[in-house]
C-alpha atoms as a PDB file:
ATOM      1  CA  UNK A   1     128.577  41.632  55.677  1.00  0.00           C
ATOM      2  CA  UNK A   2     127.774  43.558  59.052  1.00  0.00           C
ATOM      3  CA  UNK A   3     124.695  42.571  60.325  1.00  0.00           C
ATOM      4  CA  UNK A   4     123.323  44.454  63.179  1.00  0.00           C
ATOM      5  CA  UNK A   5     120.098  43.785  64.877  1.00  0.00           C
ATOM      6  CA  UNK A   6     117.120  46.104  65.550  1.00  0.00           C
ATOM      7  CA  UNK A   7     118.103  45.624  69.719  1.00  0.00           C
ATOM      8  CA  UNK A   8     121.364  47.324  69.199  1.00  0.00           C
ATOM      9  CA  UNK A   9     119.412  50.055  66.805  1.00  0.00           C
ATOM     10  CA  UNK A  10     116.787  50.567  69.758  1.00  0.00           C
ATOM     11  CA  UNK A  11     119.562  50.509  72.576  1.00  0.00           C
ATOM     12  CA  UNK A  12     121.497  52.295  71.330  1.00  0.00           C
ATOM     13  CA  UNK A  13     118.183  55.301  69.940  1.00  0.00           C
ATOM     14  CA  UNK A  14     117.678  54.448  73.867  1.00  0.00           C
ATOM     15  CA  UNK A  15     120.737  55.645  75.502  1.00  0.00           C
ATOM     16  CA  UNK A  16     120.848  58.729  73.440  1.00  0.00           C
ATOM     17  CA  UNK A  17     117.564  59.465  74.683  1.00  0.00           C
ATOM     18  CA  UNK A  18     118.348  58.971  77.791  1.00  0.00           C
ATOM     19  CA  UNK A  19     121.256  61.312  77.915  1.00  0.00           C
ATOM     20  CA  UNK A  20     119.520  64.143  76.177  1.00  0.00           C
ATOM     21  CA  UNK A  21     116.787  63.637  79.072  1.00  0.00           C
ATOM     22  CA  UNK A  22     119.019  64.013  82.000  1.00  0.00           C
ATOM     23  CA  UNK A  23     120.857  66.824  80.257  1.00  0.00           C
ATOM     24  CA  UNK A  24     117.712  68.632  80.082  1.00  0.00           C
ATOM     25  CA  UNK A  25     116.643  67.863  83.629  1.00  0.00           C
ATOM     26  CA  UNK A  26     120.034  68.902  84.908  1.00  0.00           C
ATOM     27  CA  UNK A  27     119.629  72.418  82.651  1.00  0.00           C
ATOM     28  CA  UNK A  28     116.281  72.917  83.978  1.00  0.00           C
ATOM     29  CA  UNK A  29     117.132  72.129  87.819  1.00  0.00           C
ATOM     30  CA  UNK A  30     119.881  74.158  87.410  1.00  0.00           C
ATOM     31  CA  UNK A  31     117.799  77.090  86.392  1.00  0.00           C
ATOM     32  CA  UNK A  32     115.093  76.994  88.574  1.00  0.00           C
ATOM     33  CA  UNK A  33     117.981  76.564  91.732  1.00  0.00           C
ATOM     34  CA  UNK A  34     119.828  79.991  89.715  1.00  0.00           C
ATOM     35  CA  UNK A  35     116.446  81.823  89.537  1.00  0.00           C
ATOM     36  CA  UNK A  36     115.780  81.565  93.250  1.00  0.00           C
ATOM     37  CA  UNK A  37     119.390  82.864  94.297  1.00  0.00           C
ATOM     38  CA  UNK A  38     118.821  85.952  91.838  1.00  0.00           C
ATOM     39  CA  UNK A  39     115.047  86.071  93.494  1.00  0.00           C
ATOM     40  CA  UNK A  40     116.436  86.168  96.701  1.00  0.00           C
ATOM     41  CA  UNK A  41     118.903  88.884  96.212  1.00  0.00           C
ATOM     42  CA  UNK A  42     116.116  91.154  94.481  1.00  0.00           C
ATOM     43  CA  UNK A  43     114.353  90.526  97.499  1.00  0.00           C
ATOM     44  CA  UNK A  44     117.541  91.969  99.115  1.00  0.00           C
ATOM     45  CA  UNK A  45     118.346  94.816  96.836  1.00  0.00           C
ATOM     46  CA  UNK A  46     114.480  96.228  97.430  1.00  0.00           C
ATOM     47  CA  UNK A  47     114.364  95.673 101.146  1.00  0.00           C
ATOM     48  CA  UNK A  48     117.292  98.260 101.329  1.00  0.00           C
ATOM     49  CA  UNK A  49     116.131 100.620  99.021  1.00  0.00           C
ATOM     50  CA  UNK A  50     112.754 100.711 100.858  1.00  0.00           C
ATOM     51  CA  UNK A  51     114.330 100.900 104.194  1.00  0.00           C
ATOM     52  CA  UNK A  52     116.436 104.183 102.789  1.00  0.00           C
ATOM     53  CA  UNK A  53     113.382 105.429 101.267  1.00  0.00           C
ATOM     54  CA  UNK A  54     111.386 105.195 104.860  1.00  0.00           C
ATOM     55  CA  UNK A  55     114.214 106.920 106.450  1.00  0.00           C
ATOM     56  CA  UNK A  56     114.234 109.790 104.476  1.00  0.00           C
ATOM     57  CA  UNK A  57     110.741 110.502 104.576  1.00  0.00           C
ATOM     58  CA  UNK A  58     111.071 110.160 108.454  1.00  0.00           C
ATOM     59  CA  UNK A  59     113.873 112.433 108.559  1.00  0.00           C
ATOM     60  CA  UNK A  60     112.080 115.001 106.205  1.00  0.00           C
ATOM     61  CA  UNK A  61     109.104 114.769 108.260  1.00  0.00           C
ATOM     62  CA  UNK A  62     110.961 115.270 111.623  1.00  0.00           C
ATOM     63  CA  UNK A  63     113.005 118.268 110.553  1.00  0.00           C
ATOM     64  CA  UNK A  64     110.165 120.209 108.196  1.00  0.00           C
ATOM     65  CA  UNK A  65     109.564 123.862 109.532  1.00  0.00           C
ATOM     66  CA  UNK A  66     113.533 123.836 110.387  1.00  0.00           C
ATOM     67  CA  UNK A  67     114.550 124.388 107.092  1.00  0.00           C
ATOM     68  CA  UNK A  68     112.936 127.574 104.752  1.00  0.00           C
ATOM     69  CA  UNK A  69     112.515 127.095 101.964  1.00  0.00           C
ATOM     70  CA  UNK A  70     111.753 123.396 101.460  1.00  0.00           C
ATOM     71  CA  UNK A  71     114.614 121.093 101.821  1.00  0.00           C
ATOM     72  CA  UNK A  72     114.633 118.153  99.806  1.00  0.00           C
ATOM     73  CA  UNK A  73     116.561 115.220 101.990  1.00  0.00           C
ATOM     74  CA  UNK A  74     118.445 112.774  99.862  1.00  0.00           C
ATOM     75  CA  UNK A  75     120.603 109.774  99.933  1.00  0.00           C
ATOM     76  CA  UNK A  76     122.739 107.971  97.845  1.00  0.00           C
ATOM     77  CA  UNK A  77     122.394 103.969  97.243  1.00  0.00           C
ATOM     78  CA  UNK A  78     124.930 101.836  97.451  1.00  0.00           C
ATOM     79  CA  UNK A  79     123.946  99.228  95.397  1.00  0.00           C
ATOM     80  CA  UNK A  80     125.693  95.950  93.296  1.00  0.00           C
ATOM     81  CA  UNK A  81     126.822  96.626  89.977  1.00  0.00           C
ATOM     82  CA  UNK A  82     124.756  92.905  88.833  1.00  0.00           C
ATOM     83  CA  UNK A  83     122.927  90.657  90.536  1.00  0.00           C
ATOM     84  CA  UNK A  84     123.347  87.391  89.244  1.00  0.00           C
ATOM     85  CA  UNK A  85     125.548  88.789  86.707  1.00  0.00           C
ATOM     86  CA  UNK A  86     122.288  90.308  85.126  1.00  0.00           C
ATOM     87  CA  UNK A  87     121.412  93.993  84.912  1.00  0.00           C
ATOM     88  CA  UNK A  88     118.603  95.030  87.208  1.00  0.00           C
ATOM     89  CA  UNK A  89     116.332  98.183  87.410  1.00  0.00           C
ATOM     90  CA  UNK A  90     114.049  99.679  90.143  1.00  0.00           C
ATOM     91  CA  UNK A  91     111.557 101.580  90.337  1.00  0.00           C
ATOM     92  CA  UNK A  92     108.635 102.902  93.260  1.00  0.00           C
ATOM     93  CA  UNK A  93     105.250 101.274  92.344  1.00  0.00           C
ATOM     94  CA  UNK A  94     101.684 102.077  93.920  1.00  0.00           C
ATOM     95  CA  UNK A  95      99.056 100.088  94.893  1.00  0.00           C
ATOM     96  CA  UNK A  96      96.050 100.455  96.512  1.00  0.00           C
ATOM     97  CA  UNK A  97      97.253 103.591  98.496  1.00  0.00           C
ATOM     98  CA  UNK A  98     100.540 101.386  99.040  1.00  0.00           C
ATOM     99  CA  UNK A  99     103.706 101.738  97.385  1.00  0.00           C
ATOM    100  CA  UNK A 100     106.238  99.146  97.133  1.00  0.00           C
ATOM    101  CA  UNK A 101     109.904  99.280  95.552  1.00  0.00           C
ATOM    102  CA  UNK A 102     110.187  96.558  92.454  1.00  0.00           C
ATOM    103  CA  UNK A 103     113.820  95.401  91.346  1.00  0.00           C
ATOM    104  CA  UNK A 104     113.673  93.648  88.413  1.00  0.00           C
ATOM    105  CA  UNK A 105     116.234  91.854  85.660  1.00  0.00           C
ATOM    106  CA  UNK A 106     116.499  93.940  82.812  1.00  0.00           C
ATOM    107  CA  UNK A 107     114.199  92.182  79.962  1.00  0.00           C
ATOM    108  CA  UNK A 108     112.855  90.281  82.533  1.00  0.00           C
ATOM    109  CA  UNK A 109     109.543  90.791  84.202  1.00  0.00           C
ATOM    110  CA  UNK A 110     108.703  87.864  85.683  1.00  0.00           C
ATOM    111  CA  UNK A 111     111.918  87.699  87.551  1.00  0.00           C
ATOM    112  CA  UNK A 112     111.427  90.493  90.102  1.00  0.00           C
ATOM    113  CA  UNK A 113     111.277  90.888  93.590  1.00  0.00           C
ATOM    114  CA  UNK A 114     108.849  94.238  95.515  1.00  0.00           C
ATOM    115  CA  UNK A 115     109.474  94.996  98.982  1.00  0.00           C
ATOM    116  CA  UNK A 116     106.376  97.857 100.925  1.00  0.00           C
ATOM    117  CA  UNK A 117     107.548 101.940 101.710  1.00  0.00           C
ATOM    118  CA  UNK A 118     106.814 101.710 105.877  1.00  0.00           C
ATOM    119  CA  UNK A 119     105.828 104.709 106.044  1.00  0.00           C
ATOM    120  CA  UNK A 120     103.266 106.054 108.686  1.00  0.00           C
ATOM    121  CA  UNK A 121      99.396 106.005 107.546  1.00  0.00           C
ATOM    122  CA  UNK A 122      98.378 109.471 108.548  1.00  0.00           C
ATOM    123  CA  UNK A 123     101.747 110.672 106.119  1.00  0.00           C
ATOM    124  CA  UNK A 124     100.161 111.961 102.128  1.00  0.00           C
ATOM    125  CA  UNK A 125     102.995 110.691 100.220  1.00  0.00           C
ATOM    126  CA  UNK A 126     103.479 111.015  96.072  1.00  0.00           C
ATOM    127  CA  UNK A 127     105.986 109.465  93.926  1.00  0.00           C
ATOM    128  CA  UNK A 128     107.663 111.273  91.463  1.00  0.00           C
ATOM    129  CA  UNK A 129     106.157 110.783  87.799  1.00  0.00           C
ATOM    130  CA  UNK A 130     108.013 112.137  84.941  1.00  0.00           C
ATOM    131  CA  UNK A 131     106.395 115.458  84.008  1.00  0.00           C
ATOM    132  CA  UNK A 132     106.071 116.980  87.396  1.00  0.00           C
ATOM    133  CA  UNK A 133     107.158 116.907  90.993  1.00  0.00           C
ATOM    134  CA  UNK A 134     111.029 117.170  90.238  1.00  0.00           C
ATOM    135  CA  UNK A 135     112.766 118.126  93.728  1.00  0.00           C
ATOM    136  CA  UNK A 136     113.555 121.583  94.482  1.00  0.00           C
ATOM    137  CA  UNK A 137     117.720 120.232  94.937  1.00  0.00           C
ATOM    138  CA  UNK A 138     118.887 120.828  91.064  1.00  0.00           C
ATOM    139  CA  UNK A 139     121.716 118.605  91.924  1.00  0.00           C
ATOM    140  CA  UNK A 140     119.157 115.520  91.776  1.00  0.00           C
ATOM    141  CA  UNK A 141     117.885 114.508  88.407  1.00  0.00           C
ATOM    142  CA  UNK A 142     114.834 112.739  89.070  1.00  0.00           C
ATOM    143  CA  UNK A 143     114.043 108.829  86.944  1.00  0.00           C
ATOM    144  CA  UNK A 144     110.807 106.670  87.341  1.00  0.00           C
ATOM    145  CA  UNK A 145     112.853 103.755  87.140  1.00  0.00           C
ATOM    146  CA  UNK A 146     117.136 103.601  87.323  1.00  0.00           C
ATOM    147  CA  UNK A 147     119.119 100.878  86.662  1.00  0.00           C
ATOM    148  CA  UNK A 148     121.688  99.282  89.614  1.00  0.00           C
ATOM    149  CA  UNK A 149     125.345  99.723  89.984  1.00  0.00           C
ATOM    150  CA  UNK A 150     125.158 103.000  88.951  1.00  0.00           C
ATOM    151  CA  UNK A 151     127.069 104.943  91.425  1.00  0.00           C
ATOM    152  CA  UNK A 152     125.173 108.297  91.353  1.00  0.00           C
ATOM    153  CA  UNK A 153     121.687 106.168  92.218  1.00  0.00           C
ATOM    154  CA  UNK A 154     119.711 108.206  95.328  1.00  0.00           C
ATOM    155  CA  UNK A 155     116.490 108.200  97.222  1.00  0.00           C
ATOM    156  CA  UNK A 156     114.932 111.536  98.000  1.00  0.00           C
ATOM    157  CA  UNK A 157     111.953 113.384  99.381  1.00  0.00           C
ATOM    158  CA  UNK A 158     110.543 116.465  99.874  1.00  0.00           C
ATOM    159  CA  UNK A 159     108.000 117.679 102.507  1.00  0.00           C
ATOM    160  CA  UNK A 160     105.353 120.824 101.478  1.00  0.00           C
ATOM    161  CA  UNK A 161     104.227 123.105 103.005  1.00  0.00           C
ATOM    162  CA  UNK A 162     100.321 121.472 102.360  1.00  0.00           C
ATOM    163  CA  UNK A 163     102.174 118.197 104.247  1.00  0.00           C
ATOM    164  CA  UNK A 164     102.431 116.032 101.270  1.00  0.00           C
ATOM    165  CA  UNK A 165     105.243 114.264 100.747  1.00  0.00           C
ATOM    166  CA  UNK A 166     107.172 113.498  97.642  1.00  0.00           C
ATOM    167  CA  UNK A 167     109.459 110.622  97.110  1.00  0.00           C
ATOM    168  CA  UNK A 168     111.310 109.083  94.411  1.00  0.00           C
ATOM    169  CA  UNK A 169     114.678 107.384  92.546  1.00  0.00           C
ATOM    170  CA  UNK A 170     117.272 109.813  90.576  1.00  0.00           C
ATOM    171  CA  UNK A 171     120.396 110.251  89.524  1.00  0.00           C
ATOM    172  CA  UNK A 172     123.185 112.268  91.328  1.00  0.00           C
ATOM    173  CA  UNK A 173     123.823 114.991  88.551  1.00  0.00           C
ATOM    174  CA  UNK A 174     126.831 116.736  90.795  1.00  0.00           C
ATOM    175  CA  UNK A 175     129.115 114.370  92.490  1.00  0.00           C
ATOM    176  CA  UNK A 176     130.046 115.500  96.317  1.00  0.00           C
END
């Protein structure tokens, strides 16, 4: 007859925990380390958008009154197909008079990264909101939010005559 003993039970109940506990630590370190990289290159993806977005708005603003009629000034993003191997959408945010690109993993919104629109104080800028304020360039199909890697992605703007400016994401309907 096998006898075994209650240390070998508990040992052995032991080492299985143990296992199961580092396997977990390791899953969990190994996410928080993956959610930083994927952070990080949000951070990147919405720093570039925002940088296109305040260049267009400068260039609209320095050549307004050359152009009749209005001119809407566009550019198209050249952005990763994933990041992270995750889909990602953006979209222009406001708050408090300040408006901010977000990029954000698809189905997740607490894994995001916002970067600020520079753009001069004494400019009146509005974002496109769906129902209103489409560009006067039918070749742009304007989105609140778009998702990343799509090649037709652009930024554009459009300066009126009353000096506001209009800026937002859309899709490239017409390829050049």
């Amino acid at each position: 007859m096998v006898h075994v003993s209650i240390q070998h039970i508990i040992g052995t109940v032991a080492l299985i925990g143990l296992a199961v506990s580092v396997a977990l630590a390791y899953q969990i370190v190994i996410g928080y380390v993956e959610e930083n990289a994927i952070r990080a290159q949000l951070g990147q993806a919405a720093e570039y958008v925002s940088m296109n977005i305040a260049n267009i708005v400068s260039l609209a603003d320095f050549t307004y009154g050359m152009f009749s009629p209005q001119k809407t000034v566009s550019k198209r993003l050249n952005l990763p197909a994933a990041i992270g191997r995750k889909p990602y959408k953006l979209a222009i945010v406001g708050r408090g008079g300040e408006y901010y690109v977000r990029v954000e993993v698809a189905g997740r919104e607490d894994l995001y990264a916002e970067s600020p629109i520079l753009v001069s104080p004494t400019w009146r800028i509005r974002v496109f909101t769906a129902g209103g304020d489409e560009p006067s360039d039918t070749r742009i199909n304007p989105q609140e939010r778009v998702y990343g890697g799509n090649p037709n992605v652009v930024v554009w703007c459009e300066k009126m005559g009353d000096g506001t400016i209009y800026i937002g994401l859309g899709l490239l309907v017409e390829a050049d």
